[in-house]
C-alpha atoms as a PDB file:
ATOM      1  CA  UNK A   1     132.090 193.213  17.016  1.00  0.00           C
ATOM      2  CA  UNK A   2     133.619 190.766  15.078  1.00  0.00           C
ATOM      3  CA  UNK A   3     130.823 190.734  12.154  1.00  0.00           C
ATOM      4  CA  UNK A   4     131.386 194.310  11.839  1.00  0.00           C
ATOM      5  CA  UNK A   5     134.763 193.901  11.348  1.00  0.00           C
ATOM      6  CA  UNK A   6     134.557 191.211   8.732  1.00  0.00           C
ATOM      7  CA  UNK A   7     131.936 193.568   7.057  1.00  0.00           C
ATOM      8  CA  UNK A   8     134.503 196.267   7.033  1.00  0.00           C
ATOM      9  CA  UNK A   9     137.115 194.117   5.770  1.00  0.00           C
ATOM     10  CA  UNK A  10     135.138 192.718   2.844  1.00  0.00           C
ATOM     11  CA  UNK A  11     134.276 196.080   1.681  1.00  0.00           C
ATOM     12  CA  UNK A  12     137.982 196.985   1.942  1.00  0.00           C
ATOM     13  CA  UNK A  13     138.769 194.294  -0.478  1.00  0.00           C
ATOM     14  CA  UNK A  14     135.778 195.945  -2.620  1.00  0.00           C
ATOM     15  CA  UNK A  15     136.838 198.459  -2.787  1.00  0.00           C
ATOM     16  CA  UNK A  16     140.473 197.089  -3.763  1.00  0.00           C
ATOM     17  CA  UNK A  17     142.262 198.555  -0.556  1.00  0.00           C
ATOM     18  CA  UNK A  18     143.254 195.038   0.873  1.00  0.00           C
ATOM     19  CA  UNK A  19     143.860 192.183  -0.801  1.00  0.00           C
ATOM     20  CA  UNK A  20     141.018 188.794  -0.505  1.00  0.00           C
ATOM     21  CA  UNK A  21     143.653 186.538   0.802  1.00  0.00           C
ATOM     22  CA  UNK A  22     144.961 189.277   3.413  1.00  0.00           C
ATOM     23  CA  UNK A  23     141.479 189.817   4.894  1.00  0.00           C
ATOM     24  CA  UNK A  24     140.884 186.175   4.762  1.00  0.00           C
ATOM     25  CA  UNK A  25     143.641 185.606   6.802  1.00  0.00           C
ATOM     26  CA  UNK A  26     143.440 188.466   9.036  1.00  0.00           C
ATOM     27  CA  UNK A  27     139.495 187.437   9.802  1.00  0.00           C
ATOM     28  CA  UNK A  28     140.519 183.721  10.584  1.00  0.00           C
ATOM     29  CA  UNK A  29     143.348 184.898  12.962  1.00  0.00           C
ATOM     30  CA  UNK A  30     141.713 187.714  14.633  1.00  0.00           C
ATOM     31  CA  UNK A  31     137.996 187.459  14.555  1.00  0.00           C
ATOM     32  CA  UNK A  32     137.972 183.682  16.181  1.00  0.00           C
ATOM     33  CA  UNK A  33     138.829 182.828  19.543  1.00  0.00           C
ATOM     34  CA  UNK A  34     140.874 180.904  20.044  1.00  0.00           C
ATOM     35  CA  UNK A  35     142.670 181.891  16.247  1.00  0.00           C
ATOM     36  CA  UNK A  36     141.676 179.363  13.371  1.00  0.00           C
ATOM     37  CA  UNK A  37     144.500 177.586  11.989  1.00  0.00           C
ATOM     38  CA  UNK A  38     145.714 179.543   8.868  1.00  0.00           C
ATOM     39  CA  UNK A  39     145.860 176.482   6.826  1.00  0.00           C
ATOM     40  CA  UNK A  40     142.140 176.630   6.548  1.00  0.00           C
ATOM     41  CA  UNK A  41     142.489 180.067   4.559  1.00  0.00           C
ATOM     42  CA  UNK A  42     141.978 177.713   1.672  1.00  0.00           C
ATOM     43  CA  UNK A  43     138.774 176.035   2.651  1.00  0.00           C
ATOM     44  CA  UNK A  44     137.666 179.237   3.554  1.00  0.00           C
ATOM     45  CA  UNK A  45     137.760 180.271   0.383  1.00  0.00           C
ATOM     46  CA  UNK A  46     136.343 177.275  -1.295  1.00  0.00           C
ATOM     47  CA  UNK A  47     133.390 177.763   0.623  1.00  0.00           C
ATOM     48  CA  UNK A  48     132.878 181.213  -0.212  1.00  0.00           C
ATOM     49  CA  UNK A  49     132.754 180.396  -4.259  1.00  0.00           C
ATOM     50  CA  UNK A  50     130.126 177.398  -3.410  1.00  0.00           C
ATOM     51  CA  UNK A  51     128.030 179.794  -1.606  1.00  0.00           C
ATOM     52  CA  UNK A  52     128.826 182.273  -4.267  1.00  0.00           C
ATOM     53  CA  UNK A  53     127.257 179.858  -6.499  1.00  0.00           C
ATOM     54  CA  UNK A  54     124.725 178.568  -4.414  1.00  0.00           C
ATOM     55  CA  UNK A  55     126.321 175.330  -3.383  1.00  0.00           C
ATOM     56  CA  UNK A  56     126.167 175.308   0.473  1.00  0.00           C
ATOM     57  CA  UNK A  57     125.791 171.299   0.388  1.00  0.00           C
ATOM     58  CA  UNK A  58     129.250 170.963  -1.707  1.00  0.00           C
ATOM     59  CA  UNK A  59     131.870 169.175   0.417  1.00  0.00           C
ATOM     60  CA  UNK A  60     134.754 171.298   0.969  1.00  0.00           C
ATOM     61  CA  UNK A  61     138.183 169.197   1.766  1.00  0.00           C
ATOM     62  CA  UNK A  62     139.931 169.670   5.794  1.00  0.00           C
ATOM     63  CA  UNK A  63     143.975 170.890   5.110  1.00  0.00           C
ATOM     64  CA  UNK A  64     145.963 167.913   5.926  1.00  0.00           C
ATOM     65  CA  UNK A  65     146.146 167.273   9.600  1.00  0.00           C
ATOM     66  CA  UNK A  66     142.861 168.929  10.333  1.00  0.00           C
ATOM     67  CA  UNK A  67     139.081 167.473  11.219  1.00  0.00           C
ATOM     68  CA  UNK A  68     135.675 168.645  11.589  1.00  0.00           C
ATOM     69  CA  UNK A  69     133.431 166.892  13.802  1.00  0.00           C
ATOM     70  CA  UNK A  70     136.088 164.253  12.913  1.00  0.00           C
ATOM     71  CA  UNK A  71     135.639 164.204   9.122  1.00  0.00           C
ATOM     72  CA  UNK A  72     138.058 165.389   6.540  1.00  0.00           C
ATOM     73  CA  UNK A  73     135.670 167.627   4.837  1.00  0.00           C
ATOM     74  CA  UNK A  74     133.061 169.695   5.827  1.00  0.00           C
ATOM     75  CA  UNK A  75     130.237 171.483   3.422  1.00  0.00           C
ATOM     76  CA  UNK A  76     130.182 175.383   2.524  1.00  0.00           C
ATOM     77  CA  UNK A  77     127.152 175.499   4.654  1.00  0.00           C
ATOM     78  CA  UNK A  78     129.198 174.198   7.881  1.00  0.00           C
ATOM     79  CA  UNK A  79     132.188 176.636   6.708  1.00  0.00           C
ATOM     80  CA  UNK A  80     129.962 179.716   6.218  1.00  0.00           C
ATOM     81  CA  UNK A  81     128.838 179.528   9.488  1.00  0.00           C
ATOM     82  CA  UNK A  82     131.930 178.063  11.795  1.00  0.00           C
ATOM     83  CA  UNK A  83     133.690 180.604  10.050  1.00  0.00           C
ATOM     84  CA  UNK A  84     131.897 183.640  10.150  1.00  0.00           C
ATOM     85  CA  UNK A  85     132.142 184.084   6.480  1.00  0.00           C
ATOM     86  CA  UNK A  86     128.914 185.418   5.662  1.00  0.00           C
ATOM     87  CA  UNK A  87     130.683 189.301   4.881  1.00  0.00           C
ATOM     88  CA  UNK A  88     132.771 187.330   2.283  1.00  0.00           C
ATOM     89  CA  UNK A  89     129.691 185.903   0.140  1.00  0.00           C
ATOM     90  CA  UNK A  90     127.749 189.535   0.087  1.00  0.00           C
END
């Protein structure tokens, strides 16, 4: 379920009906349970221009206050998939 709504949300922004940032934020908040932290909107997006451009090994910098797997950056690769953001790169 949640794919397909990503999927529909990226072609929304497409197709210029919703904004990037709004379907960003709306997949972070309600395609993850629990909700991921809106402050990584930005790294989110980060990773989707290194996948973009074929970068999945670039690291990608936490928002202040935040880890993965205790570090304070985490590559597109590990975004892309924690994420979900695989209908954003298409």
């Amino acid at each position: 379920m949640g794919g397909q709504n990503a999927r529909a949300m990226a072609e929304a922004v497409g197709r210029g009906e919703v904004e990037a940032d709004i379907a960003l934020h709306w997949h972070l908040a309600w395609n993850h349970f629990p909700p991921l932290p809106a402050a990584l909107a930005e790294t989110a997006r980060a990773a989707i221009v290194a996948a973009r451009e074929d970068d999945l090994g670039r690291e990608i910098p936490m928002p202040d206050g935040l880890l993965f797997r205790g570090r304070k950056t985490m590559t597109a690769a590990e975004a892309v998939e924690s994420m979900h953001l695989d209908a954003f790169i298409e």
